[in-house]
C-alpha atoms as a PDB file:
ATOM      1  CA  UNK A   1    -269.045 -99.230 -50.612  1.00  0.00           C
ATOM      2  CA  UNK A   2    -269.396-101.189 -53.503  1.00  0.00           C
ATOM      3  CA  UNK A   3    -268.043-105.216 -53.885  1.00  0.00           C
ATOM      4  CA  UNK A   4    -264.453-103.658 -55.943  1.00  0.00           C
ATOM      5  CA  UNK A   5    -263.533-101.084 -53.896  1.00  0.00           C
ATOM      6  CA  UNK A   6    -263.795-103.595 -51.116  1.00  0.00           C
ATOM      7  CA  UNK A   7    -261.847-106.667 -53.395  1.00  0.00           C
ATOM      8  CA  UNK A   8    -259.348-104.110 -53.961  1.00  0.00           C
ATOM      9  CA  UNK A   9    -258.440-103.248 -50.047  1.00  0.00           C
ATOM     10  CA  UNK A  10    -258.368-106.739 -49.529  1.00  0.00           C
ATOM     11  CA  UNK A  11    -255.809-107.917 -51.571  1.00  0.00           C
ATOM     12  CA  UNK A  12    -252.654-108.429 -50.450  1.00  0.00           C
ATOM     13  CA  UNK A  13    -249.545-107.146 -52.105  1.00  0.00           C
ATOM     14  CA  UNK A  14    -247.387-110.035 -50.116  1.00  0.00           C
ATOM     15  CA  UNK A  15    -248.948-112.807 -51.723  1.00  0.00           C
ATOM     16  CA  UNK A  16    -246.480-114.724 -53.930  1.00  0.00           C
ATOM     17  CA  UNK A  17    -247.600-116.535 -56.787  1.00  0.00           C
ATOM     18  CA  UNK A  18    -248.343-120.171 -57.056  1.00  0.00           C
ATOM     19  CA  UNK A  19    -245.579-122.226 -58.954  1.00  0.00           C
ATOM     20  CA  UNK A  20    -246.412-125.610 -59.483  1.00  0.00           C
ATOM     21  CA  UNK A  21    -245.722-128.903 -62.018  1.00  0.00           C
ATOM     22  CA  UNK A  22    -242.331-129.256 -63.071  1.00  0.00           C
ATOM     23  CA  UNK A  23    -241.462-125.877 -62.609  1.00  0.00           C
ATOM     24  CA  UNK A  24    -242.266-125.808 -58.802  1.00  0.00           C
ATOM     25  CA  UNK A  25    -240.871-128.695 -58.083  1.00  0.00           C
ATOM     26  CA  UNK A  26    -237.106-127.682 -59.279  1.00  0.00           C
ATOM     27  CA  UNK A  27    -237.744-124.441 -57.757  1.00  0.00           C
ATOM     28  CA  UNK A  28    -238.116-126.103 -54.759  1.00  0.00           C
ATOM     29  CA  UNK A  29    -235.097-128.636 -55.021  1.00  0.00           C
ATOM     30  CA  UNK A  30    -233.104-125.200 -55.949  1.00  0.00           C
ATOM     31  CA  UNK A  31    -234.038-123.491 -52.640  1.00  0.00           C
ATOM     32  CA  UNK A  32    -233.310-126.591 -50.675  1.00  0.00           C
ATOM     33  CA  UNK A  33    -229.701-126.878 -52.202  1.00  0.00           C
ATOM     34  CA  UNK A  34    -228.900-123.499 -51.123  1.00  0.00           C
ATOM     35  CA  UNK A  35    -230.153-123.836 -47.738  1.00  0.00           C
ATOM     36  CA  UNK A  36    -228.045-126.862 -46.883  1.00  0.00           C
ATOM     37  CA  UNK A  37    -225.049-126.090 -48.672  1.00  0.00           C
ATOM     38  CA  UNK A  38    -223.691-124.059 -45.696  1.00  0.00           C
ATOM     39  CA  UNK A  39    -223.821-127.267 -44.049  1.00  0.00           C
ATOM     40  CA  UNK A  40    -221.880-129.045 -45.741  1.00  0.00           C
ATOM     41  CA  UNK A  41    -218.836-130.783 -43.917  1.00  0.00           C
ATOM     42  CA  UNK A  42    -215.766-129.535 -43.995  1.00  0.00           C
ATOM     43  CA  UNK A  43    -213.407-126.162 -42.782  1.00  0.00           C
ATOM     44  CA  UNK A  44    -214.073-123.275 -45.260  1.00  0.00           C
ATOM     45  CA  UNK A  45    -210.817-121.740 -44.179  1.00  0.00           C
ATOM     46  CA  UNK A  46    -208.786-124.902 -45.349  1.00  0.00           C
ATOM     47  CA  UNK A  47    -206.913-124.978 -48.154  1.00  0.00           C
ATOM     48  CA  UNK A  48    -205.573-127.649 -50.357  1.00  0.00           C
ATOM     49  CA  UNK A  49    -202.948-125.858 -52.117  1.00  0.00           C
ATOM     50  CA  UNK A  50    -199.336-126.979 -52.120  1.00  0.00           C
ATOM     51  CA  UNK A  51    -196.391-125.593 -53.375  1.00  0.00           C
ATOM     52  CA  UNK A  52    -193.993-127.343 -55.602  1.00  0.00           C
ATOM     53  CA  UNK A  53    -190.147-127.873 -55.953  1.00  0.00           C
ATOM     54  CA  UNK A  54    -188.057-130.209 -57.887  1.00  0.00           C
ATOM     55  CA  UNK A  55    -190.935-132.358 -57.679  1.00  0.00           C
ATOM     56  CA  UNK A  56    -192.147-132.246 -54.218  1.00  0.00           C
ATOM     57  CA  UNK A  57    -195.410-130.983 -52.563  1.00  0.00           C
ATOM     58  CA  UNK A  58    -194.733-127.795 -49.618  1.00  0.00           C
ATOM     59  CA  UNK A  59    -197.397-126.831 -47.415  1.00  0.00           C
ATOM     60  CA  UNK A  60    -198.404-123.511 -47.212  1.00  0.00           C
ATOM     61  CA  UNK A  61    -195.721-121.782 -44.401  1.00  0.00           C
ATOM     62  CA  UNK A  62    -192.897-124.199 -45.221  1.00  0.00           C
ATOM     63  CA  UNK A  63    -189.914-123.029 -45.784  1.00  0.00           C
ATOM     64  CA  UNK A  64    -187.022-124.329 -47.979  1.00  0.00           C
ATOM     65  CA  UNK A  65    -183.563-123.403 -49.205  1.00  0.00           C
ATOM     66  CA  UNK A  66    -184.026-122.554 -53.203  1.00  0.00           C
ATOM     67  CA  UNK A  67    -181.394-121.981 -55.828  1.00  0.00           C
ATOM     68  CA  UNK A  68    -182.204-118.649 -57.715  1.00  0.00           C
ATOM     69  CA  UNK A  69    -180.134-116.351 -60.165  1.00  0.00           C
ATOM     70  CA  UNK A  70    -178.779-114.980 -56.488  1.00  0.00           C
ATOM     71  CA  UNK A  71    -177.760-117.772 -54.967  1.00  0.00           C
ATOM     72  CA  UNK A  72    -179.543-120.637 -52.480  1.00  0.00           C
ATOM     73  CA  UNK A  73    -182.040-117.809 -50.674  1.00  0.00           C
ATOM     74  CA  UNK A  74    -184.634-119.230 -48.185  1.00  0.00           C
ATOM     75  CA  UNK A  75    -188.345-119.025 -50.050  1.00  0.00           C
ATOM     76  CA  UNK A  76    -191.620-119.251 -48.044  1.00  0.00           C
ATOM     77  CA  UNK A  77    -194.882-121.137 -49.624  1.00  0.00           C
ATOM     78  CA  UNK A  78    -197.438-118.476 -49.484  1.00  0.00           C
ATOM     79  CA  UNK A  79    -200.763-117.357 -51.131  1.00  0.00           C
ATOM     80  CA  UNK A  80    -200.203-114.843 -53.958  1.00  0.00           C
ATOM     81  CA  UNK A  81    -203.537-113.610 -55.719  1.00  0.00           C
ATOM     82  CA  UNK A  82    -205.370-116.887 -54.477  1.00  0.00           C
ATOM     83  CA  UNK A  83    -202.853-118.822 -55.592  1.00  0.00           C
ATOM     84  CA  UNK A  84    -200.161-120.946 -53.978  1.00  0.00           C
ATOM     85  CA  UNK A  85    -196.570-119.081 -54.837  1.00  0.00           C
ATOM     86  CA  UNK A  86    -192.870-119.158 -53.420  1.00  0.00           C
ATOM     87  CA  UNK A  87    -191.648-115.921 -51.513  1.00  0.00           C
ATOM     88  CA  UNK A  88    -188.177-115.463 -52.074  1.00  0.00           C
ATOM     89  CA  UNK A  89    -186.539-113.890 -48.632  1.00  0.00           C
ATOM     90  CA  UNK A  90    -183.032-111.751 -49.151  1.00  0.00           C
ATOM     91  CA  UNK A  91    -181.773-114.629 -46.298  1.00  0.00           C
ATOM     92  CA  UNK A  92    -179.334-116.610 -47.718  1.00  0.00           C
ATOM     93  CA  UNK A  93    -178.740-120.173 -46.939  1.00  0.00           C
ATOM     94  CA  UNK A  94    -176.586-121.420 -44.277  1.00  0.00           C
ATOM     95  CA  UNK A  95    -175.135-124.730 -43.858  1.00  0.00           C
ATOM     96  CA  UNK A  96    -176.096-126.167 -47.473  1.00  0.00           C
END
């Protein structure tokens, strides 16, 4: 068996190559950004989006009595293509 055959079966296909300098070094910093950023503090399922009306701020799930073309209807703050919208219900008001 001669030495290239031999180099050849030796090699492995796994090896990555070497990065260094500049390069390396923000490859690094990349990779270590990524890893931690699922630590990062903080509820993923929380949402800061309000609703507005005449000026004041509604919490997603409040409910309010809103004047529309059909009257004072109760409307629900609610998510509408990732955004914060009112739902209009066919409930009227009562007592306003």
């Amino acid at each position: 068996m001669d030495e290239r055959s031999r180099t050849a079966r030796n090699r492995r296909p796994w090896r990555l190559a070497r990065i260094s300098g500049p390069t390396g070094l923000l490859c690094a910093l990349a990779v270590l950004m990524m890893a931690a950023a699922p630590l990062a503090p903080g509820d993923p399922n929380r949402t800061d989006c309000m609703c507005r009306y005449h000026g004041n701020y509604y919490a997603q799930g409040d409910m309010i009595c809103m004047r529309g073309p059909g009257g004072l209807r109760i409307a629900r703050c609610e998510m509408l293509l990732n955004n914060p919208s009112w739902n209009i219900t066919v409930n009227p008001c009562h007592g306003v």
